[in-house]
N, C-alpha and C. Protein backbone atom coordinates (compact mmCIF):
# COMPACT_ATOMS: atom_id res chain seq x y z
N UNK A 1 3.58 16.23 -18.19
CA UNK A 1 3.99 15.01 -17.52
C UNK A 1 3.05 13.88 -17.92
N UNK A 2 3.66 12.93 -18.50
CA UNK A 2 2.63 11.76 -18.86
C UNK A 2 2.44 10.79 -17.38
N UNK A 3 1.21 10.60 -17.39
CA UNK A 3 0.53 9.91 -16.19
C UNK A 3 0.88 8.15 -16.20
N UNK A 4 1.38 8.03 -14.78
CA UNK A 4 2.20 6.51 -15.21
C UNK A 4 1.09 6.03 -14.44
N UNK A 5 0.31 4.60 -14.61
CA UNK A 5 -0.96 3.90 -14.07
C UNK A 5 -0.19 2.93 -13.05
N UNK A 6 0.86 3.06 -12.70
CA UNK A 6 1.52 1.72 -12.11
C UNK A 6 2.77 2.02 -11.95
N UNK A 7 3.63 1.51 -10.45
CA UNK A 7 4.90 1.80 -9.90
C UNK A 7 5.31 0.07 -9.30
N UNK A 8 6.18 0.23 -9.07
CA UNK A 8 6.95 -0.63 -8.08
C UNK A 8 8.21 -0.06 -7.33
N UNK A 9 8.40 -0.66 -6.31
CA UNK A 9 9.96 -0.32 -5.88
C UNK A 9 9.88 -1.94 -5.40
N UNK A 10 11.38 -1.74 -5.12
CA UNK A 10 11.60 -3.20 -4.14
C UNK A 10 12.96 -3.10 -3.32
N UNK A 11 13.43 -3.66 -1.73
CA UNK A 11 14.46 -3.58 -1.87
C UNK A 11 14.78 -5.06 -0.85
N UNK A 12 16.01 -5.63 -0.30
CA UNK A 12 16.20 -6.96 0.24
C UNK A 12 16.10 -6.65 1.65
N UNK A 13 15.47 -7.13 2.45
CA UNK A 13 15.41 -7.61 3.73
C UNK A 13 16.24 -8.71 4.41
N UNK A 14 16.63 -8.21 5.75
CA UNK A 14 17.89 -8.99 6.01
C UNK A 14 16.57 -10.20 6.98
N UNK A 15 15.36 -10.73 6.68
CA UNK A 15 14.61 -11.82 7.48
C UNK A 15 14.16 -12.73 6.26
N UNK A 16 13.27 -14.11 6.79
CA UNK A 16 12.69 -14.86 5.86
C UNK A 16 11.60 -14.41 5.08
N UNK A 17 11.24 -15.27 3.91
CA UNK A 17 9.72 -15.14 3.46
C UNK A 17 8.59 -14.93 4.20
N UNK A 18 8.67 -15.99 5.15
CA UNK A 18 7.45 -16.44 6.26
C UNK A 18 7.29 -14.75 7.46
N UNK A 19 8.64 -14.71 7.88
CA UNK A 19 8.67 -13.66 8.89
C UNK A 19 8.27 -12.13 8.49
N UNK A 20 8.66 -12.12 6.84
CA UNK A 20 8.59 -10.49 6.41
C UNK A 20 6.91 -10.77 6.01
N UNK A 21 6.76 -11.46 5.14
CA UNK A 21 5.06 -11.94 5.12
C UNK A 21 4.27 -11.41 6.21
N UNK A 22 4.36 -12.08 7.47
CA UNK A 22 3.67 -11.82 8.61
C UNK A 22 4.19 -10.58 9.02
N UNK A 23 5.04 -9.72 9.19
CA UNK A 23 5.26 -8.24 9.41
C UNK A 23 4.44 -7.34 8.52
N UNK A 24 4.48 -7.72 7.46
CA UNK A 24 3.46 -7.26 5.94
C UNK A 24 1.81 -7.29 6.33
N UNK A 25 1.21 -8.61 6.66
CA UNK A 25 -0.18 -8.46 7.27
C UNK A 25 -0.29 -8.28 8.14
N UNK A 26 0.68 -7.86 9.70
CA UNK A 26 -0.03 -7.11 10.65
C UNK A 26 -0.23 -5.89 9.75
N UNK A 27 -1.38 -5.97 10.13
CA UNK A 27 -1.90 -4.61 8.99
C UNK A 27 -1.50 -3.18 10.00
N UNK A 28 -0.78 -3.37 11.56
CA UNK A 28 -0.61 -2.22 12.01
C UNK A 28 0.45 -1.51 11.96
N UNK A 29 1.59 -2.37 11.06
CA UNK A 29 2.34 -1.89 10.48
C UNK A 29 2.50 -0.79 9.39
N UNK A 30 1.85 -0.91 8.55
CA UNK A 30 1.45 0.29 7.90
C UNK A 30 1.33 1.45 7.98
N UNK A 31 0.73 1.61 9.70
CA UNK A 31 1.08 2.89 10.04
C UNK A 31 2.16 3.30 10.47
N UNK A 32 2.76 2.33 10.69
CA UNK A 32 4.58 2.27 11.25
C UNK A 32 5.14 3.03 10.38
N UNK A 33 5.06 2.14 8.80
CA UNK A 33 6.05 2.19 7.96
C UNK A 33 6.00 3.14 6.74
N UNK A 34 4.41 3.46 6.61
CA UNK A 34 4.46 4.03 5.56
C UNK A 34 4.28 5.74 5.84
N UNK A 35 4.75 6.70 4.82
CA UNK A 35 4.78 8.02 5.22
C UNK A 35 3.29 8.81 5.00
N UNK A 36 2.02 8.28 4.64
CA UNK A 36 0.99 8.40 4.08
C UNK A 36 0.37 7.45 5.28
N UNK A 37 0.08 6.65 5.34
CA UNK A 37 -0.74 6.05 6.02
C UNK A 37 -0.35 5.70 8.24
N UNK A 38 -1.39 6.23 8.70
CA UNK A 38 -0.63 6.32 9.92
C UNK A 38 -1.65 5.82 10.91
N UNK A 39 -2.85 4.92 10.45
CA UNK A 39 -3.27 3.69 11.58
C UNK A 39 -3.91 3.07 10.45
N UNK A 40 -4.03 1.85 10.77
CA UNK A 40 -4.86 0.88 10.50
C UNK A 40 -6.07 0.03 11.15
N UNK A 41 -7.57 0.22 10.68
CA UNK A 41 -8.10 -0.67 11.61
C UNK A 41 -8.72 -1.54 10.85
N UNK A 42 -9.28 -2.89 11.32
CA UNK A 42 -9.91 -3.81 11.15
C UNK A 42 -10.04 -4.62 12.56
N UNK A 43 -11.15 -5.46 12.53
CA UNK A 43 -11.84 -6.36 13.19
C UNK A 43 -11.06 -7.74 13.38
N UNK A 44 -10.57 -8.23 14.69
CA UNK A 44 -9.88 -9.33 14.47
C UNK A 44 -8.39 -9.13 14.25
N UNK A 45 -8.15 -10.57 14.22
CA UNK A 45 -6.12 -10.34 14.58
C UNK A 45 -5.99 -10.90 13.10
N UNK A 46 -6.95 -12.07 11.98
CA UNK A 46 -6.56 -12.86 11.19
C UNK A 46 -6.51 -12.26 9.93
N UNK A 47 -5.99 -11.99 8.65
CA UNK A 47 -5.94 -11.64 7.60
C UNK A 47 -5.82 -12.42 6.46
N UNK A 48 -6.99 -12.02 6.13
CA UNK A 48 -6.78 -13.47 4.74
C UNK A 48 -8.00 -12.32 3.49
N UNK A 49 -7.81 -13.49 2.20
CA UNK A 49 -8.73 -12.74 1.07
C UNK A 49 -10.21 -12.20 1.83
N UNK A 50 -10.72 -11.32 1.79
CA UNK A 50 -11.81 -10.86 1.83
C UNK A 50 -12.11 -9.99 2.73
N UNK A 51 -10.32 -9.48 3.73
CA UNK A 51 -10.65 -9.26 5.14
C UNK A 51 -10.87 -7.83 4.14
N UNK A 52 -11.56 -7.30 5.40
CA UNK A 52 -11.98 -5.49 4.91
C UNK A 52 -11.30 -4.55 6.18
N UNK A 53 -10.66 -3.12 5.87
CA UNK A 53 -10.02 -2.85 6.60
C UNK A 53 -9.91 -1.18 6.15
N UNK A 54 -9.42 -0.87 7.19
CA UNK A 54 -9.86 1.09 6.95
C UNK A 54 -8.60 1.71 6.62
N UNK A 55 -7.88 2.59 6.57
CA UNK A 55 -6.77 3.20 6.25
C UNK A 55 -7.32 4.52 6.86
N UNK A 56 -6.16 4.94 7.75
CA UNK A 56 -6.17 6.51 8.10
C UNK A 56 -4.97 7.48 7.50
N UNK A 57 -5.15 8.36 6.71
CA UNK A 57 -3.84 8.36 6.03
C UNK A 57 -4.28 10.18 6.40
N UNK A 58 -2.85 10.71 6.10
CA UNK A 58 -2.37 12.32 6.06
C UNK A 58 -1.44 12.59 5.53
N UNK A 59 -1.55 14.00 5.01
CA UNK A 59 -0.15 14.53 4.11
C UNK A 59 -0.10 15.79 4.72
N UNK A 60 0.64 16.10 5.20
CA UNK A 60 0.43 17.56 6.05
C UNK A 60 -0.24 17.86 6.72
N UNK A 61 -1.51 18.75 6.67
CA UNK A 61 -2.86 18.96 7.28
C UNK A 61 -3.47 18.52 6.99
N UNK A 62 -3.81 17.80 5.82
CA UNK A 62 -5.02 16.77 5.24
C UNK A 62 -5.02 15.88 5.89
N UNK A 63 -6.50 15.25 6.23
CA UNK A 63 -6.63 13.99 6.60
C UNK A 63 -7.83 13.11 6.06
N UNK A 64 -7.37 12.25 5.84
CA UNK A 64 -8.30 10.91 5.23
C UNK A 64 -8.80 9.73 5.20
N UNK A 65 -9.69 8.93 4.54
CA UNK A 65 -9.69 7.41 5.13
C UNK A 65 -10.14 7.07 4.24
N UNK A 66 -9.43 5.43 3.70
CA UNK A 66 -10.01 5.15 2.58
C UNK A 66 -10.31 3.38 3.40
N UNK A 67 -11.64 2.82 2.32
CA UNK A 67 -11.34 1.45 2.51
C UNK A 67 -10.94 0.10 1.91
N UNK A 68 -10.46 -0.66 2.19
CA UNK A 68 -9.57 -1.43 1.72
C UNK A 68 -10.32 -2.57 1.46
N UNK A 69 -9.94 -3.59 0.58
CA UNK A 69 -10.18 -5.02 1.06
C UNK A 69 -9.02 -6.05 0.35
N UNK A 70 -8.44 -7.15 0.87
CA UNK A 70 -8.09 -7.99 0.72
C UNK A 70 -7.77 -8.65 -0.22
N UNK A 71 -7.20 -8.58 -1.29
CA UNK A 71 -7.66 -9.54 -2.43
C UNK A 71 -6.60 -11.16 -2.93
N UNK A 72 -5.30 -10.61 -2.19
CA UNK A 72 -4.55 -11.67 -2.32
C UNK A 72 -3.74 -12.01 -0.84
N UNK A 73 -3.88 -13.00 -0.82
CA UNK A 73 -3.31 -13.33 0.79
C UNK A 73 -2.45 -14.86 0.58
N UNK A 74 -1.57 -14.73 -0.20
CA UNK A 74 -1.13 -16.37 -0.78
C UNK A 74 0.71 -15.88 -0.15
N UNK A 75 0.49 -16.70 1.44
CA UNK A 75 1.30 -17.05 2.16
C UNK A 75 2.59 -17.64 1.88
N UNK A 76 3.75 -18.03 1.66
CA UNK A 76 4.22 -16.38 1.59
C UNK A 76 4.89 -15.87 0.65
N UNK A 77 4.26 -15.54 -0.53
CA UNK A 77 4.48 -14.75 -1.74
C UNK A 77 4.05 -14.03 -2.31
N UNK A 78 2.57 -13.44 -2.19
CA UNK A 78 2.29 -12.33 -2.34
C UNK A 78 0.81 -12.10 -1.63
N UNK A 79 0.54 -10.85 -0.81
CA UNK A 79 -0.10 -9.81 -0.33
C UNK A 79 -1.02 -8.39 -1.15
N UNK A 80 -2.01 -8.27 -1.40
CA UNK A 80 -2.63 -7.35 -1.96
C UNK A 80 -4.17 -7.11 -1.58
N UNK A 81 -4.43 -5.86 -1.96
CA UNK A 81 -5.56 -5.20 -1.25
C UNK A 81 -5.79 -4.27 -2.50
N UNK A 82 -7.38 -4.20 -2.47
CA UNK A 82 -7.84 -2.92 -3.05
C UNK A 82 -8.23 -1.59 -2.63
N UNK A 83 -8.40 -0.55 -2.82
CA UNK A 83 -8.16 0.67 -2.14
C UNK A 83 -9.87 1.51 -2.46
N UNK A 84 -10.30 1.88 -2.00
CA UNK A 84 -11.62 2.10 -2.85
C UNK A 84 -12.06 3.66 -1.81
N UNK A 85 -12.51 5.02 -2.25
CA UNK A 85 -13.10 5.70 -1.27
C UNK A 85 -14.85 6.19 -1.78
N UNK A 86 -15.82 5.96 -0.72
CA UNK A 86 -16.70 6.61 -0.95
C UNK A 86 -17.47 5.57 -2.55
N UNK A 87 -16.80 4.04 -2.05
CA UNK A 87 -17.52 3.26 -3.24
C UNK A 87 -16.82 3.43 -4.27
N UNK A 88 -15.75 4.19 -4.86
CA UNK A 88 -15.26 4.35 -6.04
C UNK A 88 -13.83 3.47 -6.03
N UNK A 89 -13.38 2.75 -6.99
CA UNK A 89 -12.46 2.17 -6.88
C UNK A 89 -11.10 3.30 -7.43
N UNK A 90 -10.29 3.49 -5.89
CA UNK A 90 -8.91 4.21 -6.15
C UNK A 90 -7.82 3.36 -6.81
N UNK A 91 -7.18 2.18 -6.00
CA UNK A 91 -6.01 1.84 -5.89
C UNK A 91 -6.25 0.31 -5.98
N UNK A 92 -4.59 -0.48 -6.58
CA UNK A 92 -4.63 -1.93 -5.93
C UNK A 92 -2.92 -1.83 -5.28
N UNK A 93 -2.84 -1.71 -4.35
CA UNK A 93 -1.74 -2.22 -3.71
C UNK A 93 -1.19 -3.39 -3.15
N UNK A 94 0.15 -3.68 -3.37
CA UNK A 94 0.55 -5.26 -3.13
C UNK A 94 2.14 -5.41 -2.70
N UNK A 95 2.36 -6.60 -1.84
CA UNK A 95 3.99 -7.05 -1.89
C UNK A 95 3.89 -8.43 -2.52
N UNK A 96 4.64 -8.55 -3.00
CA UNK A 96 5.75 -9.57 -3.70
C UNK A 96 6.79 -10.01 -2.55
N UNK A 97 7.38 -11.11 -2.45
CA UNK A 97 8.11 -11.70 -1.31
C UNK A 97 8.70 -12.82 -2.45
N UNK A 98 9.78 -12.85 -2.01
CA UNK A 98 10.81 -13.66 -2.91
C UNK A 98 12.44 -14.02 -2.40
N UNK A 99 12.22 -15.37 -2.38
CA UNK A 99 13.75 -15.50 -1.45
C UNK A 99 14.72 -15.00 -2.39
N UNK A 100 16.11 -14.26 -1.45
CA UNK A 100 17.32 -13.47 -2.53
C UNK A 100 18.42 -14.00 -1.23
N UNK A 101 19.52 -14.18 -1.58
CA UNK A 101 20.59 -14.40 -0.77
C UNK A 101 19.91 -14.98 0.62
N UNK A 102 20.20 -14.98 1.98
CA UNK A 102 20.05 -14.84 2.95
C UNK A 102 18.49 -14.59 3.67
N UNK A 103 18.32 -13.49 2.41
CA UNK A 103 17.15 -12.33 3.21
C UNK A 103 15.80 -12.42 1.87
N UNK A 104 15.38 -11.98 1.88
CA UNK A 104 14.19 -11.61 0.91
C UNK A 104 13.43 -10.33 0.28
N UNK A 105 13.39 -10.26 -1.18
CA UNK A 105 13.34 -9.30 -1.98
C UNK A 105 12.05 -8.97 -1.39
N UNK A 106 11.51 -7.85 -1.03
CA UNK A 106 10.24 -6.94 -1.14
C UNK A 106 10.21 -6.11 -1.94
N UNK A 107 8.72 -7.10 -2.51
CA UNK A 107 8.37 -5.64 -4.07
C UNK A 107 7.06 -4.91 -3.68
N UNK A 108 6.96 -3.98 -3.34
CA UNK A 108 5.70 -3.09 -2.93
C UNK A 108 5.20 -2.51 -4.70
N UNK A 109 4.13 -3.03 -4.82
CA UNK A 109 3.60 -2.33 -5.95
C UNK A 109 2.42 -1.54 -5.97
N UNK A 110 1.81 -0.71 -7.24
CA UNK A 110 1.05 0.22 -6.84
C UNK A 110 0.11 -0.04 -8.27
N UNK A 111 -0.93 -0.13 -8.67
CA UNK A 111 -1.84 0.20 -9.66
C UNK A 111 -2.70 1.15 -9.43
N UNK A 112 -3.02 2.43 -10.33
CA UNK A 112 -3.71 3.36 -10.35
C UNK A 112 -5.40 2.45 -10.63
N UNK A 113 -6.32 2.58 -10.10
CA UNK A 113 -7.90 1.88 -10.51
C UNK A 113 -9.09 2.99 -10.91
N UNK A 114 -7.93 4.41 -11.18
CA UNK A 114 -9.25 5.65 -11.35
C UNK A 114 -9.55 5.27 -12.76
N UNK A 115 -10.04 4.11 -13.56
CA UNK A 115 -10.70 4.24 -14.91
C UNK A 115 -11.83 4.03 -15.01
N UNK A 116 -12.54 4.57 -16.17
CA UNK A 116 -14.05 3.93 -15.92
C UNK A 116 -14.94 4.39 -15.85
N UNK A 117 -16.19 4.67 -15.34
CA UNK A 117 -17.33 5.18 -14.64
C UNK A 117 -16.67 6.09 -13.34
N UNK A 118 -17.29 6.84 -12.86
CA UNK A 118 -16.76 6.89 -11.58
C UNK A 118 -15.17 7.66 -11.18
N UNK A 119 -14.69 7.39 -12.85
CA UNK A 119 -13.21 7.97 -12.67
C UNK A 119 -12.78 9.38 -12.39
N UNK A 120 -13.73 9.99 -12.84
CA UNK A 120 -13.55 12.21 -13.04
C UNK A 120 -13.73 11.97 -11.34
N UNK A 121 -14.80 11.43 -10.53
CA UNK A 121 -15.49 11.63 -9.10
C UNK A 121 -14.29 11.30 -8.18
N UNK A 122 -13.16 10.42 -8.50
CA UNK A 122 -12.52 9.55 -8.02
C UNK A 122 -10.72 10.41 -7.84
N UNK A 123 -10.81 10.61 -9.30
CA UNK A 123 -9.76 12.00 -9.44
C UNK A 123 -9.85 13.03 -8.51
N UNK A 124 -11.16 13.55 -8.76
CA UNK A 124 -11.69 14.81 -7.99
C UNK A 124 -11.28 14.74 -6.06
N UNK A 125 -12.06 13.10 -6.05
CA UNK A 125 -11.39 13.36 -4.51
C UNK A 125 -10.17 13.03 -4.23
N UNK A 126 -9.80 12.66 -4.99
CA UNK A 126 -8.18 12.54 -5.08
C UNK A 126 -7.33 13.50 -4.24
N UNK A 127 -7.35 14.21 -5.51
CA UNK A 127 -7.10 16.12 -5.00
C UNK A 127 -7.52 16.71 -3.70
N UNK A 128 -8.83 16.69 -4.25
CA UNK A 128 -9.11 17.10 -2.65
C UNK A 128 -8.61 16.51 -1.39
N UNK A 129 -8.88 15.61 -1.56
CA UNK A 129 -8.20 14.69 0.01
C UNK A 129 -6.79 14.41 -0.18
N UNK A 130 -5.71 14.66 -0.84
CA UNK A 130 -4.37 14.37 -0.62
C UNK A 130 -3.42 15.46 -1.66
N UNK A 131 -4.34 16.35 -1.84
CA UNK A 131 -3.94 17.99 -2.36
C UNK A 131 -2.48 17.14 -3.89
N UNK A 132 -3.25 16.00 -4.03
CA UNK A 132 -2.25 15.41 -5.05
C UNK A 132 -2.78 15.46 -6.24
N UNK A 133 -2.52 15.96 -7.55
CA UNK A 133 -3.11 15.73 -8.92
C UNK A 133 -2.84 14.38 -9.05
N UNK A 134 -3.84 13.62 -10.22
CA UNK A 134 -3.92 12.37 -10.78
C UNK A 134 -2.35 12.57 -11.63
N UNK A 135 -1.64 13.02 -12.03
CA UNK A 135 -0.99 12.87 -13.12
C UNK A 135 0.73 12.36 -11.99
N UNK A 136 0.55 13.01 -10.54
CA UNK A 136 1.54 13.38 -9.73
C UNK A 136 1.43 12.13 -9.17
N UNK A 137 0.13 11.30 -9.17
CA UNK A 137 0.25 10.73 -7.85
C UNK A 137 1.24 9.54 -7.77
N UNK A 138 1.55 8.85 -9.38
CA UNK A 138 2.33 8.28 -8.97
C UNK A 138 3.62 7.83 -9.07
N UNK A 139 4.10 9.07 -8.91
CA UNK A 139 5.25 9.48 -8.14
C UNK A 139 5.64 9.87 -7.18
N UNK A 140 4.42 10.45 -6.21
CA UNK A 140 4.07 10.56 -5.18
C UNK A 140 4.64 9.24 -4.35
N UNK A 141 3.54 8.47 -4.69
CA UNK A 141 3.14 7.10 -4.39
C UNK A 141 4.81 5.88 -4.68
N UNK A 142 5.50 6.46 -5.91
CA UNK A 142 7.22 5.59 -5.46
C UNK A 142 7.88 6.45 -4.21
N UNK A 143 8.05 7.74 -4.16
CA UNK A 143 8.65 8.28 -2.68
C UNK A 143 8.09 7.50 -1.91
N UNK A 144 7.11 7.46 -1.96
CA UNK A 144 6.40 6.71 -0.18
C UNK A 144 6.74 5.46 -0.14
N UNK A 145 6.61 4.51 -1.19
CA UNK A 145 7.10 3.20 -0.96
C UNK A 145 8.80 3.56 -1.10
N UNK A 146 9.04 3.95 -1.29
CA UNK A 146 10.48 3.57 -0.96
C UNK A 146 11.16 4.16 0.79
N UNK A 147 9.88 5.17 1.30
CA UNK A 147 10.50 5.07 2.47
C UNK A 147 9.77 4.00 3.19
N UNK A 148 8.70 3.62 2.91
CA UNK A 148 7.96 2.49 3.37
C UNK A 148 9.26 1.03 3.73
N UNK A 149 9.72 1.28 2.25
CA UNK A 149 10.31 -0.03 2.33
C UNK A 149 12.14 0.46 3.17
N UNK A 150 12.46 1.18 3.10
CA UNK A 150 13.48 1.92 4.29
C UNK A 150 12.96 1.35 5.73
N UNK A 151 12.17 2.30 5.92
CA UNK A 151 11.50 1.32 7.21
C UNK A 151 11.12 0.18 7.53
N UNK A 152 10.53 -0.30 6.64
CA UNK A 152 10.14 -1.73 6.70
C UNK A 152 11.98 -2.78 7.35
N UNK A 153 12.37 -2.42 6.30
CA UNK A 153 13.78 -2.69 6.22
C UNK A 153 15.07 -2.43 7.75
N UNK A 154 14.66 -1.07 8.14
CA UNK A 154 15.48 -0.78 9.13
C UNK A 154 14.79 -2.04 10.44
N UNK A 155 13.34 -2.04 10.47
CA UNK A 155 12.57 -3.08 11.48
C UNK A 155 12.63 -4.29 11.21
N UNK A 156 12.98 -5.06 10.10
CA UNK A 156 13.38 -6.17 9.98
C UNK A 156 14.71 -6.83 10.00
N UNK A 157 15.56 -6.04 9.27
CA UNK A 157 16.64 -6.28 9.39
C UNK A 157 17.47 -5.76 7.96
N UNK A 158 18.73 -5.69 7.46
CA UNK A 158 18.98 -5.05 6.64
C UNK A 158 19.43 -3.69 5.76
């Protein structure tokens, strides 16, 4: 199986830019919506570049926490965060927001960040903490956004 570094899904929301935006940074949504991640904490109600924020995530019996930070917060068109555990950079995750008919396109995207220094250590806990190989994960990682965005979708409208 050749290892893909990067996914997207996307699908239309029956609400605005502004409204799905702000459903997107309550960051306690996440645990709502996504099938991997099931609380969110951070400090404060406001979200913008730099906020830092925890992820509690599980896949069966595993459980985990990675931390996050902020990196794009440009109101309302796109949302992104970096994913990092134990200091090592994992992930960059992001939405895209884009007016379509009525409602608005959500693009949930995914970049793999295990390269580098640090990358074998990063793999390693990979596995361990989400019993997922590097080569699997992201495909893993389109199932989940696409029920992410199912849900997202059934709570907004659409």
């Amino acid at each position: 199986m050749k290892r893909l570094w990067e996914v997207e899904e996307s699908v239309v929301v029956d609400a605005s830019v502004q409204e799905v935006y702000t459903a997107v940074t309550d960051l306690r949504n996440m645990g709502r919506w996504s099938p991997e991640c099931f609380a969110v904490w951070h400090r404060g109600r406001e979200v913008r570049e730099g906020t830092a924020f925890v992820g509690f995530n599980r896949k069966g019996l595993l459980l985990w926490f990675t931390t996050c930070r902020v990196t794009r917060a440009e109101r309302p068109s796109e949302f992104a965060f970096r994913v990092t555990s134990f200091g090592l950079p994992i992930a960059l995750w992001g939405y895209r927001f884009q007016p379509e008919g009525g409602g608005t396109r959500v693009t949930e995207y995914w970049q793999d960040l295990r390269t580098g220094p640090g990358a074998r250590m990063a793999e390693f806990l990979g596995r361990v903490f989400t019993g997922t190989p590097p080569a699997e994960r992201a495909e893993a990682n389109r199932a989940g956004m696409r029920t992410t965005l199912r849900r997202m979708q059934a709570a907004l409208g659409g």
